[in-house]
N, C-alpha and C. Protein backbone atom coordinates (compact mmCIF):
# COMPACT_ATOMS: atom_id res chain seq x y z
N UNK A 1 11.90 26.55 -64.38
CA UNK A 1 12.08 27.38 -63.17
C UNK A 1 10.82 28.20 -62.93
N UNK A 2 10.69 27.99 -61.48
CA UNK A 2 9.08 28.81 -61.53
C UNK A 2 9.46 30.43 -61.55
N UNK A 3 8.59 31.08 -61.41
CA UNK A 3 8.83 32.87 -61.80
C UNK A 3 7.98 33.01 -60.15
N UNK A 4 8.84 33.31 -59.18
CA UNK A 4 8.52 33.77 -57.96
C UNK A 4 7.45 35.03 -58.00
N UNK A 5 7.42 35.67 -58.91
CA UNK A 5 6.76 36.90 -59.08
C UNK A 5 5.21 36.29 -59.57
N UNK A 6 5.04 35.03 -59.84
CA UNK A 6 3.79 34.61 -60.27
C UNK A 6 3.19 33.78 -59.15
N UNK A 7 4.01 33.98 -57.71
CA UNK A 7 3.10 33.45 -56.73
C UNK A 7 2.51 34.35 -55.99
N UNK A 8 1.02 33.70 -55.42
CA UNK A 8 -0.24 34.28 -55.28
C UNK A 8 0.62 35.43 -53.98
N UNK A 9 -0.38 36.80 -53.48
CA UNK A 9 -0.08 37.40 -52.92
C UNK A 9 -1.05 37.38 -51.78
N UNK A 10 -0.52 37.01 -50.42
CA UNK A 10 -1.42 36.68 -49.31
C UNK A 10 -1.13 37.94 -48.47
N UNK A 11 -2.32 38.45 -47.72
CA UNK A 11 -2.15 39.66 -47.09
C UNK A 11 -1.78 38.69 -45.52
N UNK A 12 -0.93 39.69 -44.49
CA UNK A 12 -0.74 38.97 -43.40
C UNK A 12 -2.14 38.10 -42.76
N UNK A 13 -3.35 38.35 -42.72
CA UNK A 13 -4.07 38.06 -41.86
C UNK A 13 -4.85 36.93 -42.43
N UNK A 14 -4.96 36.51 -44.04
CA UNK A 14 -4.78 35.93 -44.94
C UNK A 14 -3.64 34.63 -44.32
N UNK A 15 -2.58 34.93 -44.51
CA UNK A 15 -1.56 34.37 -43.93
C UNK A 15 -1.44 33.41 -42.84
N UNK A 16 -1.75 34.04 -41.60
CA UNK A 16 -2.16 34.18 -40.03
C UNK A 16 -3.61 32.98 -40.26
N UNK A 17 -4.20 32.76 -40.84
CA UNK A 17 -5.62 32.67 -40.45
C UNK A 17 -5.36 31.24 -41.44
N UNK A 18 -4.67 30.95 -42.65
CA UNK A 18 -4.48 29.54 -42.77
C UNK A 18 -3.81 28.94 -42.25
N UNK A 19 -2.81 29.73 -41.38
CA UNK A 19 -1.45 29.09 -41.00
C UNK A 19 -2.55 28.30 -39.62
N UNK A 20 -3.14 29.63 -38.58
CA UNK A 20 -4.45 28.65 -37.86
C UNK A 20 -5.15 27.45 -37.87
N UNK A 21 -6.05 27.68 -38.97
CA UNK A 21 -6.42 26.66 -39.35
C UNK A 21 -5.66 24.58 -39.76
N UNK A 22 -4.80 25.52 -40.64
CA UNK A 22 -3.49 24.26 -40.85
C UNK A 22 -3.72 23.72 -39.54
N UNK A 23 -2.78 24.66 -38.67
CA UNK A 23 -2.68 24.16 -36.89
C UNK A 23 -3.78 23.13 -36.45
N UNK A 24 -4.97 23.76 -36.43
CA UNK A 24 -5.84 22.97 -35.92
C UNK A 24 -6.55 22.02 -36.13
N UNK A 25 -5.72 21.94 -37.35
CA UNK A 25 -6.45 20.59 -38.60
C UNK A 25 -5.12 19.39 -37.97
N UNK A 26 -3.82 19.58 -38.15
CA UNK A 26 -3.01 19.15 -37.80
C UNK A 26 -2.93 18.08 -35.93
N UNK A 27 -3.05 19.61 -35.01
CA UNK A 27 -3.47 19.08 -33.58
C UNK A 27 -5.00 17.86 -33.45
N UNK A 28 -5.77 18.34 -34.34
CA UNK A 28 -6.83 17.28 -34.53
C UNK A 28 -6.75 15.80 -34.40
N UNK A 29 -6.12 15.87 -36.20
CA UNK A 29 -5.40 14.31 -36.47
C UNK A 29 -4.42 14.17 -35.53
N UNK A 30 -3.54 14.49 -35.29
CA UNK A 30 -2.41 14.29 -34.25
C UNK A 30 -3.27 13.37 -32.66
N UNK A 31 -4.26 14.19 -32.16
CA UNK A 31 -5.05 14.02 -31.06
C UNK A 31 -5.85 12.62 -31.46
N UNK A 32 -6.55 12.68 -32.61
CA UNK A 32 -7.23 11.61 -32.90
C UNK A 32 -6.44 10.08 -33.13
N UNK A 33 -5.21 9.80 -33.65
CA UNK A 33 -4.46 9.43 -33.54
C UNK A 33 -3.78 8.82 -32.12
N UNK A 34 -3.46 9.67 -31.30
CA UNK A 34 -3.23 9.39 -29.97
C UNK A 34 -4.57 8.59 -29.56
N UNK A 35 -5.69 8.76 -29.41
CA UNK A 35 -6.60 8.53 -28.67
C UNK A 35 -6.66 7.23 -29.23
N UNK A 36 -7.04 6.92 -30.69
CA UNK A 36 -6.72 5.91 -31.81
C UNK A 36 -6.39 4.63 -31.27
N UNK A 37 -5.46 5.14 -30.54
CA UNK A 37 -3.89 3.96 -30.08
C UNK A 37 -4.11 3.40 -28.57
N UNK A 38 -5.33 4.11 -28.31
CA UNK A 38 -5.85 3.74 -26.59
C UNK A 38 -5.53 4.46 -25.82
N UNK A 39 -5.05 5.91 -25.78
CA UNK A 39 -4.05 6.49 -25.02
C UNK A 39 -5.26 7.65 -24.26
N UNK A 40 -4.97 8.21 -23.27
CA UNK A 40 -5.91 8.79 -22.94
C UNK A 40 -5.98 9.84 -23.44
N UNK A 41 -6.85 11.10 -24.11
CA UNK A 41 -6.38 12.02 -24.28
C UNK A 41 -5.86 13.27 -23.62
N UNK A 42 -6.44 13.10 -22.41
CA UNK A 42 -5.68 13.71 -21.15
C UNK A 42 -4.52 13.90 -20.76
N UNK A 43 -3.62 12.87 -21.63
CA UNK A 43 -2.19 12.73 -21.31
C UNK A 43 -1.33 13.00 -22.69
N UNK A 44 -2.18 13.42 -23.60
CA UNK A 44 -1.61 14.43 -24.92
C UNK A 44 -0.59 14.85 -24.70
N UNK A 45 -0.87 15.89 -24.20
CA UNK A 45 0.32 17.20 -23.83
C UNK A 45 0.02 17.51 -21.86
N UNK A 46 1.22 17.87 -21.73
CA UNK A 46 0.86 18.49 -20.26
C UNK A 46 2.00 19.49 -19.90
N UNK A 47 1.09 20.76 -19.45
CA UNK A 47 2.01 21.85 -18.81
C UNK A 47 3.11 21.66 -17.58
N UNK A 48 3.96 21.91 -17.96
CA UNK A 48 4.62 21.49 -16.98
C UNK A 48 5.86 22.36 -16.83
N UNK A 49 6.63 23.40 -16.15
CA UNK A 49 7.43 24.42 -15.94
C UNK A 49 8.98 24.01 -16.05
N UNK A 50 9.20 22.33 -15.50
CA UNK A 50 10.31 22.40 -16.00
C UNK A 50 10.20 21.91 -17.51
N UNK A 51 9.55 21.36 -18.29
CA UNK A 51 9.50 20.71 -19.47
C UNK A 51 9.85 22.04 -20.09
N UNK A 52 8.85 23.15 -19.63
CA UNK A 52 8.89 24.52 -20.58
C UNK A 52 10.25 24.51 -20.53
N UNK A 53 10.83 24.51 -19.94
CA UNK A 53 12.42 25.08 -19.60
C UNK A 53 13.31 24.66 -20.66
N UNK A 54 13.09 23.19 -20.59
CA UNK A 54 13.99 22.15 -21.24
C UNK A 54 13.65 22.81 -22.58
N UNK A 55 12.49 23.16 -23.01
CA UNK A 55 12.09 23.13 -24.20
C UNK A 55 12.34 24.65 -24.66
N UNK A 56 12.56 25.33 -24.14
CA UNK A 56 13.15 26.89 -24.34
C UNK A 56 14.53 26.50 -24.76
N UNK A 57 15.46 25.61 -23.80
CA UNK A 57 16.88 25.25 -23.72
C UNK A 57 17.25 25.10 -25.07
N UNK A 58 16.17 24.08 -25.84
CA UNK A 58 16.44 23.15 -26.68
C UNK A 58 16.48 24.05 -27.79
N UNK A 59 15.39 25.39 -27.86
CA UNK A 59 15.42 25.57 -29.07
C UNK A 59 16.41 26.93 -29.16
N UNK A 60 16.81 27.52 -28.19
CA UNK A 60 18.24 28.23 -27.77
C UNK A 60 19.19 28.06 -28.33
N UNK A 61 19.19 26.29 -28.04
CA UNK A 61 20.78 25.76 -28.56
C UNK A 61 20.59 25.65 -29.85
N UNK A 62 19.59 24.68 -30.66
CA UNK A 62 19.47 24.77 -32.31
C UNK A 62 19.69 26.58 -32.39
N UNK A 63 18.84 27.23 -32.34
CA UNK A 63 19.22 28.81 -32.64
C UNK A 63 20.45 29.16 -32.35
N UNK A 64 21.51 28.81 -31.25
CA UNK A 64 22.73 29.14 -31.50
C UNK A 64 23.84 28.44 -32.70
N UNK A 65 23.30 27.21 -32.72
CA UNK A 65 23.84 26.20 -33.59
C UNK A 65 23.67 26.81 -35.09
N UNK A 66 22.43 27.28 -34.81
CA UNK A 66 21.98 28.01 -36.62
C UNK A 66 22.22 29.20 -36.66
N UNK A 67 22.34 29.87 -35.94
CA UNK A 67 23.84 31.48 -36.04
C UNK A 67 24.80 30.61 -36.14
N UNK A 68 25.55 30.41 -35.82
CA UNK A 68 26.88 29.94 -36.20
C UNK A 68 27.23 29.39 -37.18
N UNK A 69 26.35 28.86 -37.75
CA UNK A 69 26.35 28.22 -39.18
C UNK A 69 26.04 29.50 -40.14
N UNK A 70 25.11 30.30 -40.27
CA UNK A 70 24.78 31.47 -40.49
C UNK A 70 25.70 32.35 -40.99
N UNK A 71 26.56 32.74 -39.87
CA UNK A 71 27.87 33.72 -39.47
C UNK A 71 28.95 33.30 -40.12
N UNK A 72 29.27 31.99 -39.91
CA UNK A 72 30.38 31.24 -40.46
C UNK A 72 30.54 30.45 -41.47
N UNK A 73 28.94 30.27 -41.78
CA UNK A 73 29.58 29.78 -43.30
C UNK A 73 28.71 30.26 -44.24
N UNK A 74 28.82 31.20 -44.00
CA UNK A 74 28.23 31.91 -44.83
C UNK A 74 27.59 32.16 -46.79
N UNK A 75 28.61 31.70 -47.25
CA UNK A 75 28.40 31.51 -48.70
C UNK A 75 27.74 30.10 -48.96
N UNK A 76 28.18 29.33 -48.30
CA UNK A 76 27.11 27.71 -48.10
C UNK A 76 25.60 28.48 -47.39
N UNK A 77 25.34 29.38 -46.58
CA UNK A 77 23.77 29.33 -46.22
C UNK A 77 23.13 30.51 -46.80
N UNK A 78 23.49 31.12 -47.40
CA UNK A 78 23.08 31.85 -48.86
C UNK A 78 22.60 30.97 -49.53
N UNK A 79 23.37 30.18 -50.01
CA UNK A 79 22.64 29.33 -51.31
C UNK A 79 21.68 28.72 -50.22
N UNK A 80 21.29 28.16 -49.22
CA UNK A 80 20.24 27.28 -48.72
C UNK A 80 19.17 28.78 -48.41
N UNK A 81 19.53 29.49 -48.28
CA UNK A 81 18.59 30.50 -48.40
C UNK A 81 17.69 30.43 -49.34
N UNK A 82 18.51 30.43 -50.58
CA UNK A 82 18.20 30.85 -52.17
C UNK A 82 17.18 29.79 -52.13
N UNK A 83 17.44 28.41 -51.82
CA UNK A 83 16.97 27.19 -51.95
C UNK A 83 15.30 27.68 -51.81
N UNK A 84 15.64 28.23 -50.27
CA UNK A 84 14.46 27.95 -49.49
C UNK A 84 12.79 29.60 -50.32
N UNK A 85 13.80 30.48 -51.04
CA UNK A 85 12.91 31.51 -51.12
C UNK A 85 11.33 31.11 -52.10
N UNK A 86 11.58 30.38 -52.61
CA UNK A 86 10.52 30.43 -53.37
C UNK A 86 8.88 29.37 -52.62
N UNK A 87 9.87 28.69 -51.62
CA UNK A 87 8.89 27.98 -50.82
C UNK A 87 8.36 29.23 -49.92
N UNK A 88 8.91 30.18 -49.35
CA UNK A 88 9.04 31.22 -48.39
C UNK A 88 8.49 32.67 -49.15
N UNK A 89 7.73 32.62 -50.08
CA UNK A 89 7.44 33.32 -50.79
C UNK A 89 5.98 34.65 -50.14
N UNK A 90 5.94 34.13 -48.96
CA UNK A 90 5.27 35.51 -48.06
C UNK A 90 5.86 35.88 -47.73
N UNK A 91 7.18 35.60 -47.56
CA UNK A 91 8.48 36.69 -46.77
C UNK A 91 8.11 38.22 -47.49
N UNK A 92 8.05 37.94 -48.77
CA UNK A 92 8.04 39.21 -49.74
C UNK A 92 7.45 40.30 -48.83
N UNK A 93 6.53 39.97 -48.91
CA UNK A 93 6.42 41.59 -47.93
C UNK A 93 6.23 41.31 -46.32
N UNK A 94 7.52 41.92 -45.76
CA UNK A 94 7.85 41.60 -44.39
C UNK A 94 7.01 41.43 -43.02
N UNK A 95 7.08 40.15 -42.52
CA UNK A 95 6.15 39.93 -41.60
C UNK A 95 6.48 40.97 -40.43
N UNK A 96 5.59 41.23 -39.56
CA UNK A 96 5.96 41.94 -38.20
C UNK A 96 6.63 40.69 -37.14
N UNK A 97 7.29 41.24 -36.33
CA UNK A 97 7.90 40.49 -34.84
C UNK A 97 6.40 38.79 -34.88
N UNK A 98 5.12 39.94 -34.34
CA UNK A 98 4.35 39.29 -33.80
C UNK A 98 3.42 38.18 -34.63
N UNK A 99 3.43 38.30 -36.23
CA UNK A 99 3.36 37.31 -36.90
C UNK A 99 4.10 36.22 -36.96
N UNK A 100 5.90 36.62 -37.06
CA UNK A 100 6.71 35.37 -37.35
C UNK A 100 6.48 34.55 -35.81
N UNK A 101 6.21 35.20 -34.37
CA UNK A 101 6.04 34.57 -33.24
C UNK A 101 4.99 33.54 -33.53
N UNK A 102 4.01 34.10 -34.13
CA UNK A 102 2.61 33.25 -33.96
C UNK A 102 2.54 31.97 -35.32
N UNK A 103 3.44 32.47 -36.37
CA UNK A 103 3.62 31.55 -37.14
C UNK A 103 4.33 30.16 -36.63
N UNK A 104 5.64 30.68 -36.11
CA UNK A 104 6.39 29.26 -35.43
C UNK A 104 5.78 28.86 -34.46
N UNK A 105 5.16 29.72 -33.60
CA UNK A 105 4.14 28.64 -32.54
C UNK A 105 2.95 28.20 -33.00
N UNK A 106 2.83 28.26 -34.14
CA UNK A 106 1.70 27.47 -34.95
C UNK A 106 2.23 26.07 -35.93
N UNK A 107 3.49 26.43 -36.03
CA UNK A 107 4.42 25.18 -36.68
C UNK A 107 4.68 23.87 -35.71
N UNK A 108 5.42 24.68 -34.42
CA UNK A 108 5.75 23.67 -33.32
C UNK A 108 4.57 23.11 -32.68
N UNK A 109 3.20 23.24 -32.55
CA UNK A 109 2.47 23.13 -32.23
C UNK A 109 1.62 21.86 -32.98
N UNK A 110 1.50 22.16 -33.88
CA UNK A 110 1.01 21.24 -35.31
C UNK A 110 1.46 20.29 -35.94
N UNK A 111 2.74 20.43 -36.04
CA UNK A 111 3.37 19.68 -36.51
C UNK A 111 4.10 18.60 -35.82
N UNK A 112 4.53 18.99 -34.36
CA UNK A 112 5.02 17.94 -33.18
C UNK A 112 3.34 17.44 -32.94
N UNK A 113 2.73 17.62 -32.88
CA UNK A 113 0.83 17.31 -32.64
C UNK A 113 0.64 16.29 -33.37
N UNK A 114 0.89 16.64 -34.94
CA UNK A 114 0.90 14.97 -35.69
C UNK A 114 1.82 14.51 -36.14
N UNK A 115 3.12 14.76 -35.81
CA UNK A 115 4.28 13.61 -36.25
C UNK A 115 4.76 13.60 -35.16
N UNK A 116 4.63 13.61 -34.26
CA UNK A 116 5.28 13.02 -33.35
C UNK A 116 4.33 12.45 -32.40
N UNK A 117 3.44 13.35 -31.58
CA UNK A 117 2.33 12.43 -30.51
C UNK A 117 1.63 11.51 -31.32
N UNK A 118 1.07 11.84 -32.99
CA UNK A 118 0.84 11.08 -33.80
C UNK A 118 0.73 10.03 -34.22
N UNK A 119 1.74 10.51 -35.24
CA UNK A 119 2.61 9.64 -36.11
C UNK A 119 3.42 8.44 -35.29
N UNK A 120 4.22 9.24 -34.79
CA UNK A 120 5.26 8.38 -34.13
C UNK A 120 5.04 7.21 -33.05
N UNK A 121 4.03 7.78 -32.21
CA UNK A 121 3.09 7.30 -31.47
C UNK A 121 2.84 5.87 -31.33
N UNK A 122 2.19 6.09 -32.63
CA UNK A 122 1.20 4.78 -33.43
C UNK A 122 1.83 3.86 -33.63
N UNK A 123 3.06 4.58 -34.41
CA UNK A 123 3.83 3.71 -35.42
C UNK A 123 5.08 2.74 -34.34
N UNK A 124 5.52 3.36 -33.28
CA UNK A 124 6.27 2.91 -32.37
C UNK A 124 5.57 1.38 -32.05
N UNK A 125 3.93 1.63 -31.64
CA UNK A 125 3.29 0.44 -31.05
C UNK A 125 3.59 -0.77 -32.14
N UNK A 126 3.69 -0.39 -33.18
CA UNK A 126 3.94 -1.43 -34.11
C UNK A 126 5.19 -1.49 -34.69
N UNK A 127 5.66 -0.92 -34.88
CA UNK A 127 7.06 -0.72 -35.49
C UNK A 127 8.61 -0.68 -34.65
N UNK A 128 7.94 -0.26 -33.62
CA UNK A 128 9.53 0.19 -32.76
C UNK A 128 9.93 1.67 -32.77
N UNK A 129 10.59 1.78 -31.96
CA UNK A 129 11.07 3.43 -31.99
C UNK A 129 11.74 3.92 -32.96
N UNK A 130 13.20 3.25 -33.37
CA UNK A 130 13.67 3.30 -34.60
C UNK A 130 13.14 3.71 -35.78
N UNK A 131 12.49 2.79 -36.42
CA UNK A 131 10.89 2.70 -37.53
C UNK A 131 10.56 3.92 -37.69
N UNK A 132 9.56 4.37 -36.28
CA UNK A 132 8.58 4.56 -36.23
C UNK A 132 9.38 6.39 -36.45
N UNK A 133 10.43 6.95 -35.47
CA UNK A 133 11.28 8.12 -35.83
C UNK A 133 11.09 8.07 -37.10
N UNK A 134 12.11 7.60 -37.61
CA UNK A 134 12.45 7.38 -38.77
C UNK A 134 11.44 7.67 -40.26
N UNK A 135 10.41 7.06 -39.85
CA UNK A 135 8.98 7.34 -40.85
C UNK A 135 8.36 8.57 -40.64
N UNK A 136 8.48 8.61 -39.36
CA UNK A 136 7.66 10.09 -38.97
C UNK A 136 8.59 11.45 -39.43
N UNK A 137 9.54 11.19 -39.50
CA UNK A 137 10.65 12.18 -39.57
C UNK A 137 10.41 12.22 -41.30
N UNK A 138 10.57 11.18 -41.86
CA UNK A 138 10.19 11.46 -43.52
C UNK A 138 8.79 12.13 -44.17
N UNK A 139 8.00 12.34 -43.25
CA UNK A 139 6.77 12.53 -43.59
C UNK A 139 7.24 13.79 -43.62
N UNK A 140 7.20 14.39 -41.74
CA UNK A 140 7.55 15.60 -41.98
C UNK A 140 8.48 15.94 -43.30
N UNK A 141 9.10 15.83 -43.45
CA UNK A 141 10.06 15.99 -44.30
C UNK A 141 9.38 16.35 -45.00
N UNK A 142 8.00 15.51 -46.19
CA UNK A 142 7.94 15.57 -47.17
C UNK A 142 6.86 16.43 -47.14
N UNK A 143 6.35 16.87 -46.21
CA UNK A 143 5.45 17.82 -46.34
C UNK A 143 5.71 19.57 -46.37
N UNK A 144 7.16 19.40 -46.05
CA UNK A 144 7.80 20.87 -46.72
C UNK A 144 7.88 21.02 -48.03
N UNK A 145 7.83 20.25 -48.42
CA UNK A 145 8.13 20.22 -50.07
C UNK A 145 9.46 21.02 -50.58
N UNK A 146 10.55 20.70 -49.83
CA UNK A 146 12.15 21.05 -49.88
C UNK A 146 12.36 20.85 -50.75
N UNK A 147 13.70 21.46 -51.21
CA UNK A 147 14.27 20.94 -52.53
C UNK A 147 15.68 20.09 -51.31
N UNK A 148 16.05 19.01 -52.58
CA UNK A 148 16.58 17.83 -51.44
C UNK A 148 17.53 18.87 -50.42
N UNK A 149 18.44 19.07 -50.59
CA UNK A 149 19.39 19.48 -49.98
C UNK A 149 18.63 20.02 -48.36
N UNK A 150 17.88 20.44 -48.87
CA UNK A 150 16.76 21.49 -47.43
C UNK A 150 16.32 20.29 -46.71
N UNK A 151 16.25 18.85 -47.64
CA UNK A 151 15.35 17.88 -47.19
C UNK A 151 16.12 16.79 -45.80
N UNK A 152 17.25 16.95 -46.15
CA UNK A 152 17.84 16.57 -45.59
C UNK A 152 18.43 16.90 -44.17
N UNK A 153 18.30 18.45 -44.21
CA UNK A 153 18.43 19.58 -42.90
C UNK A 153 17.33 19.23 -42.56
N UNK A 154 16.21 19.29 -42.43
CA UNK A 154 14.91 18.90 -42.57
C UNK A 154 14.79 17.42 -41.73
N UNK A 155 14.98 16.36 -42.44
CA UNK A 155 15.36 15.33 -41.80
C UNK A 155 15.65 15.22 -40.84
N UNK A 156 17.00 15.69 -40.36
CA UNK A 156 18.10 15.49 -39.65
C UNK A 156 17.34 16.24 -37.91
N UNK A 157 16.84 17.50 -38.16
CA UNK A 157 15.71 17.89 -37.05
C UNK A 157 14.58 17.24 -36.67
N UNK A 158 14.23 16.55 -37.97
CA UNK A 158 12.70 15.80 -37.38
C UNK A 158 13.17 14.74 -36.50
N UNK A 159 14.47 13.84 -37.06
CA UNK A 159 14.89 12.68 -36.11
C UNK A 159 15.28 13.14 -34.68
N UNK A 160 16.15 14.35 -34.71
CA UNK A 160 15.90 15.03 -33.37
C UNK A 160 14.73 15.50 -32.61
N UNK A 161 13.98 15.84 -32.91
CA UNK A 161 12.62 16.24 -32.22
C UNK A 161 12.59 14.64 -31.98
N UNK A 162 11.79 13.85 -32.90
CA UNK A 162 11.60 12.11 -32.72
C UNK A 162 12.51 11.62 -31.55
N UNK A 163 13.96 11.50 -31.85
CA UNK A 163 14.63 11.02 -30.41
C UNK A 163 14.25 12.06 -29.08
N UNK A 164 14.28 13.14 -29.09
CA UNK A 164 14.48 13.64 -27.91
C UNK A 164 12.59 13.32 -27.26
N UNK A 165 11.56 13.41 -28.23
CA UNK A 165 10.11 13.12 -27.90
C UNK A 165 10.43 11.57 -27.69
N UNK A 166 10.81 11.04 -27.76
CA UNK A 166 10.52 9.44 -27.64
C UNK A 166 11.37 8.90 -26.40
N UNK A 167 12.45 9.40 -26.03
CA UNK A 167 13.12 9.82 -24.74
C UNK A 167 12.63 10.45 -23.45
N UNK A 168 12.27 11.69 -23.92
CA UNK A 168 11.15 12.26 -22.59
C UNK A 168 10.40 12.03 -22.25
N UNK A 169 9.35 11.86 -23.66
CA UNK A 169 7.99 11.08 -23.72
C UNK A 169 7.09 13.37 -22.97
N UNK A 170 7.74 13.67 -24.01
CA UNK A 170 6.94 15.29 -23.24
C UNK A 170 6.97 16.17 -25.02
N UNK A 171 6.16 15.93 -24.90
CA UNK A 171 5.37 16.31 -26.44
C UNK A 171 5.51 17.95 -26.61
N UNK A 172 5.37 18.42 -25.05
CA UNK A 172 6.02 20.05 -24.30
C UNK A 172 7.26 20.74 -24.72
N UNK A 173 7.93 19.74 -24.78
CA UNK A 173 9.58 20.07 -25.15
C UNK A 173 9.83 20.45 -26.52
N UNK A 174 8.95 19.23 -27.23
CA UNK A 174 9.49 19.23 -29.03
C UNK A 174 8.70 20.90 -29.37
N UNK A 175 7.27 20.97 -28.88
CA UNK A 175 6.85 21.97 -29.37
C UNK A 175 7.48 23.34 -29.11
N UNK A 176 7.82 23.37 -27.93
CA UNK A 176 9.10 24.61 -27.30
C UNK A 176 9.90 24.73 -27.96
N UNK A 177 10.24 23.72 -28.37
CA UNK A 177 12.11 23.76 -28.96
C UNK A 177 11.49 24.49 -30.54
N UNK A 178 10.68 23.87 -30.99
CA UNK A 178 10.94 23.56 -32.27
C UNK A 178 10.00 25.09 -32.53
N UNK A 179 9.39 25.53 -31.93
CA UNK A 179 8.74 26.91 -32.09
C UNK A 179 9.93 27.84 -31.89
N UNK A 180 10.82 28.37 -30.58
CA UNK A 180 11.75 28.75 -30.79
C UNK A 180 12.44 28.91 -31.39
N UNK A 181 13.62 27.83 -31.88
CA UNK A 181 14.20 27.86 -33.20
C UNK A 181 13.38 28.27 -34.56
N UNK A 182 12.34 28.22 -34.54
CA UNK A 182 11.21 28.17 -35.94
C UNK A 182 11.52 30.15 -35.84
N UNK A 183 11.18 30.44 -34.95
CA UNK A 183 11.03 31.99 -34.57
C UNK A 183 12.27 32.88 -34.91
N UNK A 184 14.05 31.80 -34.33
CA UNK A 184 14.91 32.39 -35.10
C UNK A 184 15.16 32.13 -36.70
N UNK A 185 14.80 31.22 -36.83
CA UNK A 185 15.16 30.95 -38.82
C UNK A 185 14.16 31.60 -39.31
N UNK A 186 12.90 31.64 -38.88
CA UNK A 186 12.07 32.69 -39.94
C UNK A 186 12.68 34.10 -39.99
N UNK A 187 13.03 34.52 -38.77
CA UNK A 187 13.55 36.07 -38.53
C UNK A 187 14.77 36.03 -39.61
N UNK A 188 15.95 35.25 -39.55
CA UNK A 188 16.71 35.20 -40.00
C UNK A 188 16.52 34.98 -41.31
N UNK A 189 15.75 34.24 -41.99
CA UNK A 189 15.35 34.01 -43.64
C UNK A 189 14.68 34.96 -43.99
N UNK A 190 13.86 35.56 -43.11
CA UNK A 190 13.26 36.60 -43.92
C UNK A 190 14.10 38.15 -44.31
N UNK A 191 15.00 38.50 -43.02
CA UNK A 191 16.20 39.49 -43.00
C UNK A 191 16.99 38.92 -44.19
N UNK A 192 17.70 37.86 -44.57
CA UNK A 192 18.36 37.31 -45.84
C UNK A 192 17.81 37.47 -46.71
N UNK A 193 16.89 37.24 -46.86
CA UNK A 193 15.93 37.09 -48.26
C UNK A 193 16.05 38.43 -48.49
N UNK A 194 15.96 39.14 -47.85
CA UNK A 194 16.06 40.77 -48.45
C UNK A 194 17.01 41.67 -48.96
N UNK A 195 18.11 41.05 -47.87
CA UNK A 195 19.11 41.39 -47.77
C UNK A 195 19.55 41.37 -49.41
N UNK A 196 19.44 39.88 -50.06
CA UNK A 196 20.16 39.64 -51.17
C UNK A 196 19.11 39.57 -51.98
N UNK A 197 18.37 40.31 -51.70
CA UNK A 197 17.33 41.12 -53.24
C UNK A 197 16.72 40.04 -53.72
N UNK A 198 16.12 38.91 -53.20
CA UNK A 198 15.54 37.37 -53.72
C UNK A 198 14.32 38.06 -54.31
N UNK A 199 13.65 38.99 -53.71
CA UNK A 199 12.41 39.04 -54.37
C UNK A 199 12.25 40.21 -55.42
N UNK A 200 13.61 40.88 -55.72
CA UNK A 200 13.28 41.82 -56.49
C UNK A 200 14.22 41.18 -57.81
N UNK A 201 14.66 39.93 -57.76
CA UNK A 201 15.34 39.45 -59.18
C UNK A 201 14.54 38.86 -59.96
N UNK A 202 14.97 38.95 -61.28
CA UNK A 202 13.96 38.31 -62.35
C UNK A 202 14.34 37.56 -62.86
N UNK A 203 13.65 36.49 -62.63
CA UNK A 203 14.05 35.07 -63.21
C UNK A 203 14.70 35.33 -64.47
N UNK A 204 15.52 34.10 -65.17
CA UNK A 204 16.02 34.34 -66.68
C UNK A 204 15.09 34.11 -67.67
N UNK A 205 14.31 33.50 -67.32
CA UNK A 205 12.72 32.95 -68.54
C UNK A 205 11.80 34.28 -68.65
N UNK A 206 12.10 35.21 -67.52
CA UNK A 206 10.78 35.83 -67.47
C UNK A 206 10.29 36.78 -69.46
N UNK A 207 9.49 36.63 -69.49
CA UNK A 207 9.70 37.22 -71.16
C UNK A 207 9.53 38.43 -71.51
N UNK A 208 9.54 39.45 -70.04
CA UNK A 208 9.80 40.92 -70.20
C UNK A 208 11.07 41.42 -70.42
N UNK A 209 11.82 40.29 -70.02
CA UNK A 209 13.71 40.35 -70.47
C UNK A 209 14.01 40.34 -71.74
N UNK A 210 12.84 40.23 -72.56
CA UNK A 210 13.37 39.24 -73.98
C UNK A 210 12.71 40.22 -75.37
């Protein structure tokens, strides 16, 4: 069991400034990829007011879907809490409003950028839509580095982003949605995490117990 108390301590801006970078390493390959495949890059992403909409909608409804799960089942999303703290281990000292904003719009951004305009992209031309979801959705997956149970929640969203991007064909939407919702579960994991003292317990190995 790792000792949460022995992971590194990142100051917010620290934080902020790889989470950036990540982003733009991510939108890169994602872009290069698209272009890769013959596609223009002009037709990447495009602003568009109702897409925004749809894509506000989308991540509304997951955020209501994930209160309710939250609220109601409560002793089941504790433990996925618990799951998730040690991956979530900058929560420790509490982000402001305007970090967790800029964090999830650095997630939805990056991550729909290369698994989905991407990944999926590519893999569709050769694979099929099916496939190509499907693979892209495991990647993501595996690049959280979940413990399974998370992996699978995990999953189950990437194939959604994948169907609903491969349906619209608006790369606008996944990133909306999926920043939104990103904005309520961080708020919400990080308020939990505190709530139930994750970062002030001491592991059972630790050998100041002993």
């Amino acid at each position: 069991m790792s000792d949460k108390n022995d992971k590194p301590d990142l100051s917010t801006r620290q934080l902020l400034t790889i989470t950036t970078l990540q982003t733009v390493v991510m939108v890169a390959i994602g872009a290069g990829i698209w272009q890769f495949s013959q596609r223009p890059l002009g037709q990447f992403v495009s602003l568009d007011i109702p897409q925004t909409a749809y894509g506000v909608l989308l991540g509304m409804m997951l955020s209501v879907i994930g209160w309710a799960c939250f609220t109601y089942m409560r002793d089941l999303t504790d433990k996925l809490v618990r799951m998730q703290g040690d991956t979530y281990f900058f929560l420790k000292e509490k982000l402001s409003p305007n970090a967790i904003v800029w964090i999830s719009i650095c997630a939805g951004v990056g991550e729909e950028a290369l698994f989905r305009a991407g990944l999926q992209t590519i893999l569709t031309d050769y694979l099929g839509p099916v496939a190509a979801i499907a693979i892209a959705s495991l990647l993501f997956t595996l690049v959280h580095m979940a413990k399974p149970v998370i992996s699978l929640i995990l999953f189950a969203i990437g194939t959604l982003f994948g169907i609903i991007y491969w349906y619209t064909d608006s790369l606008l939407i996944v990133i909306i949605g999926h920043a939104v919702y990103d904005i309520f579960a961080l708020s919400y994991l990080q308020k939990r995490l505190h709530e139930l003292k994750f970062f002030d317990e001491v592991p059972p190995n630790d050998p100041h117990t002993e």
